[in-house]
PDB file of N, CA and C in Angstrom:
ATOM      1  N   UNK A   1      10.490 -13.553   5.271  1.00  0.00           N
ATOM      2  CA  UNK A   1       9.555 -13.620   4.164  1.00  0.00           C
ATOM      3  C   UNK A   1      10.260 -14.203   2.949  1.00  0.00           C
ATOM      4  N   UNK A   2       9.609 -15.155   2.215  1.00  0.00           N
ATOM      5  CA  UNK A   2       9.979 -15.462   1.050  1.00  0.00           C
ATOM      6  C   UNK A   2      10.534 -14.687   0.077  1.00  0.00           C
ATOM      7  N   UNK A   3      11.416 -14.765  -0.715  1.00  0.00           N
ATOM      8  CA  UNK A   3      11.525 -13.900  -2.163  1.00  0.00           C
ATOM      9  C   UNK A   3      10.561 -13.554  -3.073  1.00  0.00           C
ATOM     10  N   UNK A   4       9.682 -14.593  -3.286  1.00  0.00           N
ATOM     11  CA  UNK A   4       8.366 -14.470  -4.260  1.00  0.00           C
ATOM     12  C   UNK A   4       7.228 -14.715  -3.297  1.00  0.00           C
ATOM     13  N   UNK A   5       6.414 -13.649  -3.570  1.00  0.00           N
ATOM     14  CA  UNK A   5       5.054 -13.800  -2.813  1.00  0.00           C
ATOM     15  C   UNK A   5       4.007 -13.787  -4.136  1.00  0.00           C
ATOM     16  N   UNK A   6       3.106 -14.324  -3.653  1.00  0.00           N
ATOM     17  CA  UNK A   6       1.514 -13.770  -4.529  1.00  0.00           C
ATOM     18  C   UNK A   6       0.793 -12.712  -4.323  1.00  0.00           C
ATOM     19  N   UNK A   7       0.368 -11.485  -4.975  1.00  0.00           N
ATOM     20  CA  UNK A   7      -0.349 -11.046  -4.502  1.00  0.00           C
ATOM     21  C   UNK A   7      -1.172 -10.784  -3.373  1.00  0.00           C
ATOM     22  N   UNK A   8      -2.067 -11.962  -3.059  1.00  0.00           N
ATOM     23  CA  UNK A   8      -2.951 -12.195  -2.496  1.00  0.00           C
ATOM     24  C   UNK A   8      -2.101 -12.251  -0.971  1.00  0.00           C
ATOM     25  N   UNK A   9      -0.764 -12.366  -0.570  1.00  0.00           N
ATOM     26  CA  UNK A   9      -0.129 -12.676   0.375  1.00  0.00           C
ATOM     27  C   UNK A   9       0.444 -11.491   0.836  1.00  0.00           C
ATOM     28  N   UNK A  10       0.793 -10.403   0.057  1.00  0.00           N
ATOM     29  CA  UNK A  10       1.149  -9.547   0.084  1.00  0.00           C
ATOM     30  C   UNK A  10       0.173  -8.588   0.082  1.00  0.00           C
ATOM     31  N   UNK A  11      -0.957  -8.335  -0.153  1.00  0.00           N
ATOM     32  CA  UNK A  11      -2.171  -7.380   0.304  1.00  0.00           C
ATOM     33  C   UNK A  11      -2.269  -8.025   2.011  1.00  0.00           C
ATOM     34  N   UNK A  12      -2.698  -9.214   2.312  1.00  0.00           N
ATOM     35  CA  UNK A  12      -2.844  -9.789   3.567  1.00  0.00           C
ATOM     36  C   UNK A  12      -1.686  -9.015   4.446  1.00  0.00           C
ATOM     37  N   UNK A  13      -1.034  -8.983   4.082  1.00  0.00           N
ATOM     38  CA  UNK A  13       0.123  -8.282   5.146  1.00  0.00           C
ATOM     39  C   UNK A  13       0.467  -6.471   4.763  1.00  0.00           C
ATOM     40  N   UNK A  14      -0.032  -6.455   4.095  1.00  0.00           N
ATOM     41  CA  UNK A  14      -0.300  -4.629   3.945  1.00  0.00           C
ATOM     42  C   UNK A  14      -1.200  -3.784   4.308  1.00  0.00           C
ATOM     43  N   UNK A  15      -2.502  -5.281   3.941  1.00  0.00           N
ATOM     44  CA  UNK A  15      -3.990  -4.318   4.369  1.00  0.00           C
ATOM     45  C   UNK A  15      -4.160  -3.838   5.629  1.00  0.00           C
ATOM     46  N   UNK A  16      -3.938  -4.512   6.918  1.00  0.00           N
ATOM     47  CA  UNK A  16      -4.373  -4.288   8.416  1.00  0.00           C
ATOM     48  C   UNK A  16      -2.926  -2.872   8.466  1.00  0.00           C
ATOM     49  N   UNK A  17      -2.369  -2.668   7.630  1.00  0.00           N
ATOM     50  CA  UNK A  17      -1.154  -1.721   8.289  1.00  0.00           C
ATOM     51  C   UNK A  17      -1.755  -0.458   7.290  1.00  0.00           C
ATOM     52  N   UNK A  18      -2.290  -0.276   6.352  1.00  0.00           N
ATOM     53  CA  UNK A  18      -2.856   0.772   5.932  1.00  0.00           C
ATOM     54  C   UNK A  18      -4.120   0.799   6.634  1.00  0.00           C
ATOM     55  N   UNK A  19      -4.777   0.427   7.062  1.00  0.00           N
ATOM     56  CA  UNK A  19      -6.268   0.725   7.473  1.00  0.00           C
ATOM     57  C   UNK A  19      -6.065   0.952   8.787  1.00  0.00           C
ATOM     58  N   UNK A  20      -4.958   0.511   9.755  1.00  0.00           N
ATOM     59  CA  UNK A  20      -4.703   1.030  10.733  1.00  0.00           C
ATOM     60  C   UNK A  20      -4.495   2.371  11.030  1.00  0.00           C
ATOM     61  N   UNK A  21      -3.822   3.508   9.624  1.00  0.00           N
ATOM     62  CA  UNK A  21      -3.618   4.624   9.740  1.00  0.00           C
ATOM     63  C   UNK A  21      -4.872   5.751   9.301  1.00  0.00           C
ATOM     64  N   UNK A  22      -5.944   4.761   8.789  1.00  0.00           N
ATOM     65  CA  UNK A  22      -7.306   5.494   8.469  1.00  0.00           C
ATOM     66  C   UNK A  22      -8.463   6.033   9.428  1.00  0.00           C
ATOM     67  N   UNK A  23      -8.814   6.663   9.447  1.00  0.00           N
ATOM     68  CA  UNK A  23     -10.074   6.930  10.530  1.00  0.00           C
ATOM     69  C   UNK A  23     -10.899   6.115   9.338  1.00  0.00           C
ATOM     70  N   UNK A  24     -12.358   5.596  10.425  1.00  0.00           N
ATOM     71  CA  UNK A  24     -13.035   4.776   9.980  1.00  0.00           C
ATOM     72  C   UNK A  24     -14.160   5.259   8.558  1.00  0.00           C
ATOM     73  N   UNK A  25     -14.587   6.234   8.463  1.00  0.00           N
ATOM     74  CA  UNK A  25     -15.183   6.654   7.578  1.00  0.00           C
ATOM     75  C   UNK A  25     -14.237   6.718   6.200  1.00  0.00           C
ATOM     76  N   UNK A  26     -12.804   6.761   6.495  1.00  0.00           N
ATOM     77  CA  UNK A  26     -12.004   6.584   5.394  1.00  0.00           C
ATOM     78  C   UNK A  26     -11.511   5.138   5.062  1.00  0.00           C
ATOM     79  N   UNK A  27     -11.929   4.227   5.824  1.00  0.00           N
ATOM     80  CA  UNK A  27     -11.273   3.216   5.476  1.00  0.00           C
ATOM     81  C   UNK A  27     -12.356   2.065   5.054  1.00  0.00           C
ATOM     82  N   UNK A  28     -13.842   2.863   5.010  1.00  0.00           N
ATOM     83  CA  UNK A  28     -14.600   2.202   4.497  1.00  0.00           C
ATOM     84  C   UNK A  28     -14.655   2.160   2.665  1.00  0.00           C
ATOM     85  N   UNK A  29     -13.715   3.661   2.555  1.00  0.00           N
ATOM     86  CA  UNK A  29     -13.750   3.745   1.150  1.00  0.00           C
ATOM     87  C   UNK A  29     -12.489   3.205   0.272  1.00  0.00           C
ATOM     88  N   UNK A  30     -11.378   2.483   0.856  1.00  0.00           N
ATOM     89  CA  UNK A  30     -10.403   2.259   0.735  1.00  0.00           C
ATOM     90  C   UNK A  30     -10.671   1.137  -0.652  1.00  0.00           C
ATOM     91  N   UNK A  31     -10.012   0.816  -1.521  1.00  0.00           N
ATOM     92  CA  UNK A  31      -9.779   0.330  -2.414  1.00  0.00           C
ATOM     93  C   UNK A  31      -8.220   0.105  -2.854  1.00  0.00           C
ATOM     94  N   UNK A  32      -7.620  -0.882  -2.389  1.00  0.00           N
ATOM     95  CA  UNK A  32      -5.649  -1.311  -2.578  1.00  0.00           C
ATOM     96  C   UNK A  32      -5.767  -2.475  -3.544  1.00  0.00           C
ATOM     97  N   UNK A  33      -4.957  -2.275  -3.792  1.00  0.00           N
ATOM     98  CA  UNK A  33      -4.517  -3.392  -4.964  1.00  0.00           C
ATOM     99  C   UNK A  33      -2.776  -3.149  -5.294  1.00  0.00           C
ATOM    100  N   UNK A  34      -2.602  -4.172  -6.124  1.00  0.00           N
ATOM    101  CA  UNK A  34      -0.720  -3.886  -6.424  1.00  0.00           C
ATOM    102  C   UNK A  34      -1.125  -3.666  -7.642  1.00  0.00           C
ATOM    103  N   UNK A  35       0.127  -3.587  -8.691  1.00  0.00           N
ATOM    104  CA  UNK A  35       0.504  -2.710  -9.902  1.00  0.00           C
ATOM    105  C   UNK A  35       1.804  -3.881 -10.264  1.00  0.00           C
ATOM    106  N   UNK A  36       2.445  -4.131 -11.470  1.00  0.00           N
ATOM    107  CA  UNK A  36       3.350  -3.881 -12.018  1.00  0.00           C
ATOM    108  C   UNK A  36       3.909  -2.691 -12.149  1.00  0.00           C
ATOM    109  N   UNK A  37       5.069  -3.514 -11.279  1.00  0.00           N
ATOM    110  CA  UNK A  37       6.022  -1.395 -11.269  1.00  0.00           C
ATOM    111  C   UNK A  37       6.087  -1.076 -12.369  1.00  0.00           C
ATOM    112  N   UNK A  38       5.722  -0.146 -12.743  1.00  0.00           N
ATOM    113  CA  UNK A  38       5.656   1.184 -13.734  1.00  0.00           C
ATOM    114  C   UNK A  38       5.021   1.408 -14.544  1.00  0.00           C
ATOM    115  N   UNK A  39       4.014   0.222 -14.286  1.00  0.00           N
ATOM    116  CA  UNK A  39       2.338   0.380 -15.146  1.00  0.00           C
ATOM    117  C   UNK A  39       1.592   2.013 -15.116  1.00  0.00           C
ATOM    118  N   UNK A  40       1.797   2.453 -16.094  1.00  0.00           N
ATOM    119  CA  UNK A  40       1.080   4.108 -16.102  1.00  0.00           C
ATOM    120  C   UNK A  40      -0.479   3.611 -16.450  1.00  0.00           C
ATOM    121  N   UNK A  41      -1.134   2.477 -16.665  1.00  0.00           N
ATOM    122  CA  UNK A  41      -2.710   2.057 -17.120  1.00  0.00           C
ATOM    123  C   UNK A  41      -3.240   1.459 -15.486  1.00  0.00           C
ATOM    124  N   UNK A  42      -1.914   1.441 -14.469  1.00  0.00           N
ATOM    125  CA  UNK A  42      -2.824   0.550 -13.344  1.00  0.00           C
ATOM    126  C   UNK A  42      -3.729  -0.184 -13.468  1.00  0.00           C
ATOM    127  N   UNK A  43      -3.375  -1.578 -14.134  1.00  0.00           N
ATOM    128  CA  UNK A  43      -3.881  -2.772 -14.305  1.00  0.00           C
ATOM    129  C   UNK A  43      -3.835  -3.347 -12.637  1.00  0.00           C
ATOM    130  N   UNK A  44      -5.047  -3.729 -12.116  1.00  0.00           N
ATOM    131  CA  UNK A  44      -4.976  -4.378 -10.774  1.00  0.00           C
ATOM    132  C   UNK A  44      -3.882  -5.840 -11.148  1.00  0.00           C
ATOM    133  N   UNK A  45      -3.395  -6.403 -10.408  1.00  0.00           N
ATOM    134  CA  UNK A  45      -2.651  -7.678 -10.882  1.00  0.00           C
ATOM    135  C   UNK A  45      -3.722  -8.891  -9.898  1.00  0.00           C
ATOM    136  N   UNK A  46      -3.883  -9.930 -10.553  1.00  0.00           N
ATOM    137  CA  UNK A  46      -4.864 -10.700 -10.120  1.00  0.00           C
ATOM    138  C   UNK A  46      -3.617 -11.220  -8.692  1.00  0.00           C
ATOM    139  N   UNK A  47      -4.413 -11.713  -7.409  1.00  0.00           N
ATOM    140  CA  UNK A  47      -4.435 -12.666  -6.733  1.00  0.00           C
ATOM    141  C   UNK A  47      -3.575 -13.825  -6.885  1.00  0.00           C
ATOM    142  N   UNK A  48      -3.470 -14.295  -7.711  1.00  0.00           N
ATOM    143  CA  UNK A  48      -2.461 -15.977  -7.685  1.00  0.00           C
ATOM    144  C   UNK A  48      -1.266 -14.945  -8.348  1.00  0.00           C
ATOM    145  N   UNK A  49      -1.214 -14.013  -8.921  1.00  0.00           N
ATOM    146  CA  UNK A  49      -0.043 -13.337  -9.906  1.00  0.00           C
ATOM    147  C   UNK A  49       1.167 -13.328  -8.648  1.00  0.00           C
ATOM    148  N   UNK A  50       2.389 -13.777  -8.814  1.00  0.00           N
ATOM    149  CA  UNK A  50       3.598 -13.596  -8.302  1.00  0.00           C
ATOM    150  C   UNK A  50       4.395 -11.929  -8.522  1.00  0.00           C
ATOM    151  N   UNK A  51       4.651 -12.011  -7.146  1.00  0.00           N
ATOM    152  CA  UNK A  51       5.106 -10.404  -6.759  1.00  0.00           C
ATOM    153  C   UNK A  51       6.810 -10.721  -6.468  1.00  0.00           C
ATOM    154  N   UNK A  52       8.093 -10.642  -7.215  1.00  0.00           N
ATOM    155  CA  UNK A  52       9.263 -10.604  -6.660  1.00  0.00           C
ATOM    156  C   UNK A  52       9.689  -9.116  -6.536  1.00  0.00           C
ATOM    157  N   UNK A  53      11.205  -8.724  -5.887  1.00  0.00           N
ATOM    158  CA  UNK A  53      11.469  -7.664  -5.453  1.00  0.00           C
ATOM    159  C   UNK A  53      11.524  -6.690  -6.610  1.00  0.00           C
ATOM    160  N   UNK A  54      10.358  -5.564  -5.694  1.00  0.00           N
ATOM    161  CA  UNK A  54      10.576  -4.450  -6.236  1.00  0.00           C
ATOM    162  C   UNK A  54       9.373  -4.715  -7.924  1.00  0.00           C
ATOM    163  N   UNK A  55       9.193  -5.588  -8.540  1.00  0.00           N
ATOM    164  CA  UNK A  55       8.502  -6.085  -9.755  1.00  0.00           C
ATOM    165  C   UNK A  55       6.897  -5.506  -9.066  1.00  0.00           C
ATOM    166  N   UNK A  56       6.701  -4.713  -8.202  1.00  0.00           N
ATOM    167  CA  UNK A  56       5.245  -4.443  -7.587  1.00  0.00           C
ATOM    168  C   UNK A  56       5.021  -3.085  -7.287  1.00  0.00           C
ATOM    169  N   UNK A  57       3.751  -2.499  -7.196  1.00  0.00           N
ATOM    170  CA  UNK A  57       3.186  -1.146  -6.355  1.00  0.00           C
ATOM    171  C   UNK A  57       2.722  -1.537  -5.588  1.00  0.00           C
ATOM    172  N   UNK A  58       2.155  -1.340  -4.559  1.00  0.00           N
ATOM    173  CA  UNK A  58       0.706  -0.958  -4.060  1.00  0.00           C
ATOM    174  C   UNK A  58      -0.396   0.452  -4.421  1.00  0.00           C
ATOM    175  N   UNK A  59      -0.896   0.224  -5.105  1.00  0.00           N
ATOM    176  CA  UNK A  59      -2.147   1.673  -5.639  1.00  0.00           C
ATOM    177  C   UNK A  59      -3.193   1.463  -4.408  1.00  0.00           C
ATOM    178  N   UNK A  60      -4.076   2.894  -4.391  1.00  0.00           N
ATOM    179  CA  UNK A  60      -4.868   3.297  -3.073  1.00  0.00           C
ATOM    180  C   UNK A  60      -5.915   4.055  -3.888  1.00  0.00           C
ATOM    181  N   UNK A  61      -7.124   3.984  -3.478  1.00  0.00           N
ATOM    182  CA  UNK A  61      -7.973   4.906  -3.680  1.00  0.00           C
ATOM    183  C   UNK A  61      -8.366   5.103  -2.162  1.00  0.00           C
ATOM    184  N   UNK A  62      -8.915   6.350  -1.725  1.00  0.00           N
ATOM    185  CA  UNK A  62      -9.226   6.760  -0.617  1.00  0.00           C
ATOM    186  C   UNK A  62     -10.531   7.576  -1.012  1.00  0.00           C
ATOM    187  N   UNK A  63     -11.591   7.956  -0.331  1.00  0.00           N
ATOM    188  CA  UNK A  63     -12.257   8.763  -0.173  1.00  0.00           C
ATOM    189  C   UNK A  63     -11.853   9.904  -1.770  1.00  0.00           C
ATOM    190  N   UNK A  64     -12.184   8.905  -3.414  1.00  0.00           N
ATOM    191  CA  UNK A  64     -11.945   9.023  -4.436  1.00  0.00           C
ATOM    192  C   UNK A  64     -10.573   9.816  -4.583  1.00  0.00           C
ATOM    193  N   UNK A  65      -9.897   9.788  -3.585  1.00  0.00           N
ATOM    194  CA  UNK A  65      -8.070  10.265  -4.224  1.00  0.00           C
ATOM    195  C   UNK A  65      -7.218   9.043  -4.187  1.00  0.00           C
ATOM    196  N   UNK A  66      -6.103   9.314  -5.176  1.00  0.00           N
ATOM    197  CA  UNK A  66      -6.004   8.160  -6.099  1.00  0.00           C
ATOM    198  C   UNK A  66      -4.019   8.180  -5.121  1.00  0.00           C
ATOM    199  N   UNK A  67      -3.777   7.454  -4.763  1.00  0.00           N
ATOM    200  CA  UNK A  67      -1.927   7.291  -4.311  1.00  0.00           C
ATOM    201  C   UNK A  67      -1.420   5.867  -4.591  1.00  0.00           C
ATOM    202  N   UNK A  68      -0.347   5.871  -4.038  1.00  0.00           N
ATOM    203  CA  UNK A  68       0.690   4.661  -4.456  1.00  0.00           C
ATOM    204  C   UNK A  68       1.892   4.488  -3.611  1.00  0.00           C
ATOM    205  N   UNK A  69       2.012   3.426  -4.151  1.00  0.00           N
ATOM    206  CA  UNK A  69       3.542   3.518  -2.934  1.00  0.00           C
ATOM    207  C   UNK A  69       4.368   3.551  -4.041  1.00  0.00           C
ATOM    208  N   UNK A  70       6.152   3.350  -3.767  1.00  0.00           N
ATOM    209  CA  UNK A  70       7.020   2.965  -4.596  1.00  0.00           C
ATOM    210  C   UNK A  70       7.071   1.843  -4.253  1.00  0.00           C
ATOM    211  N   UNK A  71       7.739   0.897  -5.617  1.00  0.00           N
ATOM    212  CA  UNK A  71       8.296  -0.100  -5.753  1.00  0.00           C
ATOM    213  C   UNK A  71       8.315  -1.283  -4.468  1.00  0.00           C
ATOM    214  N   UNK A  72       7.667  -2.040  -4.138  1.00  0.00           N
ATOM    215  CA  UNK A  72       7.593  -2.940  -2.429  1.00  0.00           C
ATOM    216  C   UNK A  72       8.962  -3.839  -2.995  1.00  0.00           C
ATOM    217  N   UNK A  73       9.705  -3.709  -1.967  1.00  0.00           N
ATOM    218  CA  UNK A  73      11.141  -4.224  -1.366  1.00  0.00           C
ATOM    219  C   UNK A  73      10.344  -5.512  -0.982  1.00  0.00           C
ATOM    220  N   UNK A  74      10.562  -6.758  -1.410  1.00  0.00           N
ATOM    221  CA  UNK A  74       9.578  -8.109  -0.614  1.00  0.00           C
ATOM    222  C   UNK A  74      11.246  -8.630   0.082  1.00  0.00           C
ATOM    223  N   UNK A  75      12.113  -8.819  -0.335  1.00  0.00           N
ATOM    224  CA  UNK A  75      13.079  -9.226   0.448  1.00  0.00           C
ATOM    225  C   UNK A  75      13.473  -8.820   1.547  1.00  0.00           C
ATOM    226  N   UNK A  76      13.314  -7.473   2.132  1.00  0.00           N
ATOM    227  CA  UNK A  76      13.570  -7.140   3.392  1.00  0.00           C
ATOM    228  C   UNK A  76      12.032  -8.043   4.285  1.00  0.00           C
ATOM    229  N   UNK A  77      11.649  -8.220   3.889  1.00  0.00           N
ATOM    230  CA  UNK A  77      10.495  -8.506   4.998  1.00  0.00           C
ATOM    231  C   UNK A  77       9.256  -8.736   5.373  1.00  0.00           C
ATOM    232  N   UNK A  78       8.310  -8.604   6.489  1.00  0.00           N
ATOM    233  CA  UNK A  78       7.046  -8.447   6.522  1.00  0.00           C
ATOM    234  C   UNK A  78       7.034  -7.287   7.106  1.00  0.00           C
ATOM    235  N   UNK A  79       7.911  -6.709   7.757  1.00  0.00           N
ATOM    236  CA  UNK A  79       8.310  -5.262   9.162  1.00  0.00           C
ATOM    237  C   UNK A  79       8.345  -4.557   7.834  1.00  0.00           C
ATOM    238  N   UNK A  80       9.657  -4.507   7.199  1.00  0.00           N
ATOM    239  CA  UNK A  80      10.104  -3.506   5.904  1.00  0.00           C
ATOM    240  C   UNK A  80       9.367  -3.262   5.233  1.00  0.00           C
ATOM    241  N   UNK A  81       8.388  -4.065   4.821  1.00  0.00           N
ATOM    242  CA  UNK A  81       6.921  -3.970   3.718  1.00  0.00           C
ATOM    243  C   UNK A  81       6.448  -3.180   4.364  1.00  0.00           C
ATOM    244  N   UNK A  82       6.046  -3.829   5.285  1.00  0.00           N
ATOM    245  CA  UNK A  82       4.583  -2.436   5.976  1.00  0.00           C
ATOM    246  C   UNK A  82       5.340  -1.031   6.251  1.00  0.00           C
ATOM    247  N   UNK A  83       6.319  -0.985   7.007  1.00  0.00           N
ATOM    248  CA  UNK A  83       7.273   0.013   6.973  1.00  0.00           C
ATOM    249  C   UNK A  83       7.102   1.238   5.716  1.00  0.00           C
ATOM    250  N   UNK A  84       7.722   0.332   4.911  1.00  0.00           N
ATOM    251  CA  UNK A  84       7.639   1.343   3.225  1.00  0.00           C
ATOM    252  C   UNK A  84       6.471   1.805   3.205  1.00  0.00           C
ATOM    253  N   UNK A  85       5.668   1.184   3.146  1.00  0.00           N
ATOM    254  CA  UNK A  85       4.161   1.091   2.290  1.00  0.00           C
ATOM    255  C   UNK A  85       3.075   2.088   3.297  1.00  0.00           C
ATOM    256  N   UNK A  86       3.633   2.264   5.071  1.00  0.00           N
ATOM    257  CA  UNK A  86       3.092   3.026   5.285  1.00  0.00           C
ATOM    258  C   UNK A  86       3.253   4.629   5.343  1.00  0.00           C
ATOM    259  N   UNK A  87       4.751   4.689   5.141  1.00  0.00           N
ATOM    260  CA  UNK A  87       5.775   5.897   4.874  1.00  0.00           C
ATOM    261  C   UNK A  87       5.137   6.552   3.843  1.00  0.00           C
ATOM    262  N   UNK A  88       4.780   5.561   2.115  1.00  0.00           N
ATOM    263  CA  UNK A  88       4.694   6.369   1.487  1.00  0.00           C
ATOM    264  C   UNK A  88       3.020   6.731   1.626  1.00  0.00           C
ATOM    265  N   UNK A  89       2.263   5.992   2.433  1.00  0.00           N
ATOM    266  CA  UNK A  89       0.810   6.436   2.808  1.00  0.00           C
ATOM    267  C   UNK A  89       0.669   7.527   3.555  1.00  0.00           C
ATOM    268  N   UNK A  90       1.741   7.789   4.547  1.00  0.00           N
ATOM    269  CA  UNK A  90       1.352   8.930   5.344  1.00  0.00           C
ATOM    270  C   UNK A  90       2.082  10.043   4.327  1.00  0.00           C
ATOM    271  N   UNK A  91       2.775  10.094   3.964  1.00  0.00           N
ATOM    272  CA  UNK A  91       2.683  11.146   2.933  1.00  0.00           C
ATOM    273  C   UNK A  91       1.555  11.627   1.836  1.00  0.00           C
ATOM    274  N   UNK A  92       0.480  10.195   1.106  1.00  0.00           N
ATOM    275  CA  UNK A  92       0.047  10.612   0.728  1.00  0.00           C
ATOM    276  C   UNK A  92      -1.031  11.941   1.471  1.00  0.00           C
ATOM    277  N   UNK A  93      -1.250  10.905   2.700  1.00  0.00           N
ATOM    278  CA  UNK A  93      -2.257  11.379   3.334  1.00  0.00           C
ATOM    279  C   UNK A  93      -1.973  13.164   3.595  1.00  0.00           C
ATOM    280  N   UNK A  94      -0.833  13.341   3.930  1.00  0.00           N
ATOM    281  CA  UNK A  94      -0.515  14.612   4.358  1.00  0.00           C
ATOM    282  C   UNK A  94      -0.690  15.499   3.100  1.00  0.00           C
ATOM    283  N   UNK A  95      -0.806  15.141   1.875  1.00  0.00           N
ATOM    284  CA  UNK A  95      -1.343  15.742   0.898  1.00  0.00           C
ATOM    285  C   UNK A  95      -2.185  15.559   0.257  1.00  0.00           C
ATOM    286  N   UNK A  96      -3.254  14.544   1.001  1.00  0.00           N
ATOM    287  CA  UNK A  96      -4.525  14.353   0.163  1.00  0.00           C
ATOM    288  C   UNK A  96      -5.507  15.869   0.425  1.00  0.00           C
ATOM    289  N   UNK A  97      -6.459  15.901  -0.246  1.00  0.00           N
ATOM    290  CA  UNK A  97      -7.485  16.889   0.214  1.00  0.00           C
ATOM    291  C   UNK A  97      -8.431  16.764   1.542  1.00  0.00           C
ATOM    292  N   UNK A  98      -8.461  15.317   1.906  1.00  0.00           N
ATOM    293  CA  UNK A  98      -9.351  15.266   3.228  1.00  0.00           C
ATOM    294  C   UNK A  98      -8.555  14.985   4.507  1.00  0.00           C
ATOM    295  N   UNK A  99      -6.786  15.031   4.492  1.00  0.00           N
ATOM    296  CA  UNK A  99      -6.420  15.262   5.486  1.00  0.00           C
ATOM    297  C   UNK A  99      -5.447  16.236   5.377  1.00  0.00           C
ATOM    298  N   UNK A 100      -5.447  17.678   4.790  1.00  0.00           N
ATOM    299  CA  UNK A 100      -3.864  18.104   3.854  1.00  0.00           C
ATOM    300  C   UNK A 100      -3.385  18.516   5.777  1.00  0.00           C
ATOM    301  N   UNK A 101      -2.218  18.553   5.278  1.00  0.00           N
ATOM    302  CA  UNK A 101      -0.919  18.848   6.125  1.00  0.00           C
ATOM    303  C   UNK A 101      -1.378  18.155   7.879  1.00  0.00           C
ATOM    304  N   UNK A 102      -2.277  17.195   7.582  1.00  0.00           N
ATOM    305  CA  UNK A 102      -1.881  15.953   8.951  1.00  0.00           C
ATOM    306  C   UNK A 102      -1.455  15.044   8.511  1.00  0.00           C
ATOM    307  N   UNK A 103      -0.121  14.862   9.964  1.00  0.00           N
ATOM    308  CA  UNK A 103       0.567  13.825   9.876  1.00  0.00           C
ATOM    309  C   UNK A 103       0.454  13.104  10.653  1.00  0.00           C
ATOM    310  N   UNK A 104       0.122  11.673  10.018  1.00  0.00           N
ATOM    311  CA  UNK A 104      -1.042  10.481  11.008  1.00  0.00           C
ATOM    312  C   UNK A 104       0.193  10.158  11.374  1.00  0.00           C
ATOM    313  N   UNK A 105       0.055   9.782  12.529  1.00  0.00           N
ATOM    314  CA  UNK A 105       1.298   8.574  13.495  1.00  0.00           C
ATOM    315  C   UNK A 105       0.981   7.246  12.887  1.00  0.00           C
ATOM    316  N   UNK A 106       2.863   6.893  13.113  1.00  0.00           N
ATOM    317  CA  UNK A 106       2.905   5.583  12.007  1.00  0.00           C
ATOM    318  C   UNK A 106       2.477   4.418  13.310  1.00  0.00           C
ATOM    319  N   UNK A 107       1.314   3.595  13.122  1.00  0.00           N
ATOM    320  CA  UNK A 107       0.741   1.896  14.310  1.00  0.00           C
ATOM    321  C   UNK A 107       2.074   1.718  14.660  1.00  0.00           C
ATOM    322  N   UNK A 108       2.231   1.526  15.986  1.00  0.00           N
ATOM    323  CA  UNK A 108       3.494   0.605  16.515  1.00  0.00           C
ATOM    324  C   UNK A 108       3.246  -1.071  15.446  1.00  0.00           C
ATOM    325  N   UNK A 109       4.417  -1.391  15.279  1.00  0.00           N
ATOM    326  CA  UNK A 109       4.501  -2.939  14.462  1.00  0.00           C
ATOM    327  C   UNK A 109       4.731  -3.937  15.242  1.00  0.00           C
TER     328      UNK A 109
END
């Protein structure tokens, strides 16, 4: 993977790996977008906006609960991205209110 991605390149390769870990009634409500790391206002970042390492979130709304990932590593990868990004999803999940203490199995990659 490149050093600098766009947005729009980097949801494409995140989205099918979070919605893979959703049952379907939850993944109709799904709402992702990235962040400028350490935006506390979660400004969505437009589409053409350039994502380098670590300069990104991914934010989640689910079935109206609100998560995030840390910081996306873009230099390790397209494996390492989804990797991270689903690590810190199944955690959310294990503490959201509509799945508390299940732990979804991470999609083979």
């Amino acid at each position: 993977m490149p050093e600098i991605m766009e947005v729009r390149d980097v949801l494409a390769v995140i989205r099918p790996a979070v919605l893979a870990m959703l049952h379907p009634h939850e993944a109709v409500t799904l709402q992702l977008f990235l962040i400028e790391a350490g935006d506390s206002s979660w400004t969505p970042l437009q589409d053409d906006d350039v994502v380098i390492d670590t300069s990104a979130m991914a934010r989640w709304e689910i079935l109206g609960e609100d998560g995030g990932s840390s910081s996306l590593w873009i230099e390790g990868g397209a494996e390492q991205l989804v990797a991270d990004v689903q690590s810190d999803l199944q955690d959310f999940i294990a503490e959201s209110g509509f799945a508390w203490g299940e732990l979804r199995p991470l999609p083979p990659r």
